[in-house]
C-alpha atoms as a PDB file:
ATOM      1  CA  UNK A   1      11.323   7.220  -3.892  1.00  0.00           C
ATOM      2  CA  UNK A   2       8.803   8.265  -6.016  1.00  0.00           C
ATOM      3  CA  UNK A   3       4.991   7.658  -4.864  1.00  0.00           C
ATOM      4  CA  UNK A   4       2.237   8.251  -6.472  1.00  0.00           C
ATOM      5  CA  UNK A   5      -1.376   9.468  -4.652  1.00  0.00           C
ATOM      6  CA  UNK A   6      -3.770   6.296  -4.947  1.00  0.00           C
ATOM      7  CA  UNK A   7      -6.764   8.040  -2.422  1.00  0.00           C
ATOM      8  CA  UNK A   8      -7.128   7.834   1.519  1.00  0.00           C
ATOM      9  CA  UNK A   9      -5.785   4.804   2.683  1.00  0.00           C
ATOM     10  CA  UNK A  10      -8.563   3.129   4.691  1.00  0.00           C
ATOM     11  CA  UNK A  11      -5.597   1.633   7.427  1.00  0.00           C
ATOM     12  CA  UNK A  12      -5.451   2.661  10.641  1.00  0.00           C
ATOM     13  CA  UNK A  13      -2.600   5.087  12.251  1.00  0.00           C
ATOM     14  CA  UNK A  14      -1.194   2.240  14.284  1.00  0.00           C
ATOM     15  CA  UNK A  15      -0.706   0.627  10.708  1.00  0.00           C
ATOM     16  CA  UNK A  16       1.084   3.674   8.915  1.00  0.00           C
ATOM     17  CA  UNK A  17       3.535   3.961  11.986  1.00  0.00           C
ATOM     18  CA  UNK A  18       4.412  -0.010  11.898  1.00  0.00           C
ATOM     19  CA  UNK A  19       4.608   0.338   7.470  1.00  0.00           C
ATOM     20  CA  UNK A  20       7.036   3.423   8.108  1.00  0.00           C
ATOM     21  CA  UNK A  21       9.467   1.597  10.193  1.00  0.00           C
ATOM     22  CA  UNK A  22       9.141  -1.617   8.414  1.00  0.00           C
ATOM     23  CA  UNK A  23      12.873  -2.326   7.786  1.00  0.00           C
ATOM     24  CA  UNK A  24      12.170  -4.139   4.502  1.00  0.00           C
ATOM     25  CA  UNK A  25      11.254  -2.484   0.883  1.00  0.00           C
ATOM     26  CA  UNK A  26       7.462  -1.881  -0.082  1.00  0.00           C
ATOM     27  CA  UNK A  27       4.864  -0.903  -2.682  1.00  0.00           C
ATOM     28  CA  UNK A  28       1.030   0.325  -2.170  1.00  0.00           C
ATOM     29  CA  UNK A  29       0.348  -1.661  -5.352  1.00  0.00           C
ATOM     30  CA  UNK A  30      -3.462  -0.958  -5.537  1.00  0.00           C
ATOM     31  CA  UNK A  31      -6.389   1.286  -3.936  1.00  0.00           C
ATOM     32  CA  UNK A  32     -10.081  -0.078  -4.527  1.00  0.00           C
ATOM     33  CA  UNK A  33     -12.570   2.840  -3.808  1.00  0.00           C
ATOM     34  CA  UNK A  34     -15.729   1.148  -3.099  1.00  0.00           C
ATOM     35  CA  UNK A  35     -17.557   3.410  -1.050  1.00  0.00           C
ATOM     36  CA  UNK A  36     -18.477   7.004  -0.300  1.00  0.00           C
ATOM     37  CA  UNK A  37     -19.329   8.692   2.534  1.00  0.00           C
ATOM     38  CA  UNK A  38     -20.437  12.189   3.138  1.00  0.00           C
ATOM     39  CA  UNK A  39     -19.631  13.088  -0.693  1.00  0.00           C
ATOM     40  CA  UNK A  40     -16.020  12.089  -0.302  1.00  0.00           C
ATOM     41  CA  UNK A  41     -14.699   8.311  -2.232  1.00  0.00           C
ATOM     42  CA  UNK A  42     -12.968   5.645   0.414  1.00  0.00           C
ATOM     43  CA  UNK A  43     -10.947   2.792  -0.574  1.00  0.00           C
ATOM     44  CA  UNK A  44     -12.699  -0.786   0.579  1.00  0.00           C
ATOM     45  CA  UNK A  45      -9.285  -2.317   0.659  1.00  0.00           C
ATOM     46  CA  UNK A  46      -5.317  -1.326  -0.035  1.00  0.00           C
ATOM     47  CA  UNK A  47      -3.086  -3.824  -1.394  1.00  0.00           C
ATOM     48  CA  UNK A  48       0.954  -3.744  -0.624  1.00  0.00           C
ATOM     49  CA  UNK A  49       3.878  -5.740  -1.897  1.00  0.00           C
ATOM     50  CA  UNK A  50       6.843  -6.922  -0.748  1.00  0.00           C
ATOM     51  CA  UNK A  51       9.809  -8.297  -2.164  1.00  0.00           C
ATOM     52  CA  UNK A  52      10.673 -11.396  -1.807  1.00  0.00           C
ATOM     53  CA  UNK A  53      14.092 -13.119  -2.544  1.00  0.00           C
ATOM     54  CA  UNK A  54      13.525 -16.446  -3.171  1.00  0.00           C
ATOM     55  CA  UNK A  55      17.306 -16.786  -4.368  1.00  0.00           C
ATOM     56  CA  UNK A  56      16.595 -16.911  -7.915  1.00  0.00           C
ATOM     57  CA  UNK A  57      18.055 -14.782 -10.670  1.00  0.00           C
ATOM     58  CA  UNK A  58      15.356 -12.551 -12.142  1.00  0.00           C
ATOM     59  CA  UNK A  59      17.091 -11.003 -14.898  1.00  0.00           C
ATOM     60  CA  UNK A  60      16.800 -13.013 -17.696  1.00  0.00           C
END
């Protein structure tokens, strides 16, 4: 998988453990830095995607 670094994610440790055993696919689509604290940037909010398979075929 390639990842890419989008900042400190602002979710808490019981949050990374359940996102690195999710069983399904996933994307940290988007890191909003709204604040800063003791010189350092932190994101306000993350936002992740999941797939969904809604039984359509995407490929056209």
């Amino acid at each position: 998988m390639v990842t890419r670094h989008l900042g400190v994610s602002p979710m808490s440790e019981e949050f990374h453990e359940w996102l690195s055993q999710c069983p399904v696919a996933w994307w940290r689509i988007e890191v909003v830095k709204e604040y800063e604290e003791g010189g350092q940037l932190f994101p306000a909010h993350v936002v992740y995607g999941f797939p969904v398979d809604d039984g359509e075929d995407d490929t056209d």
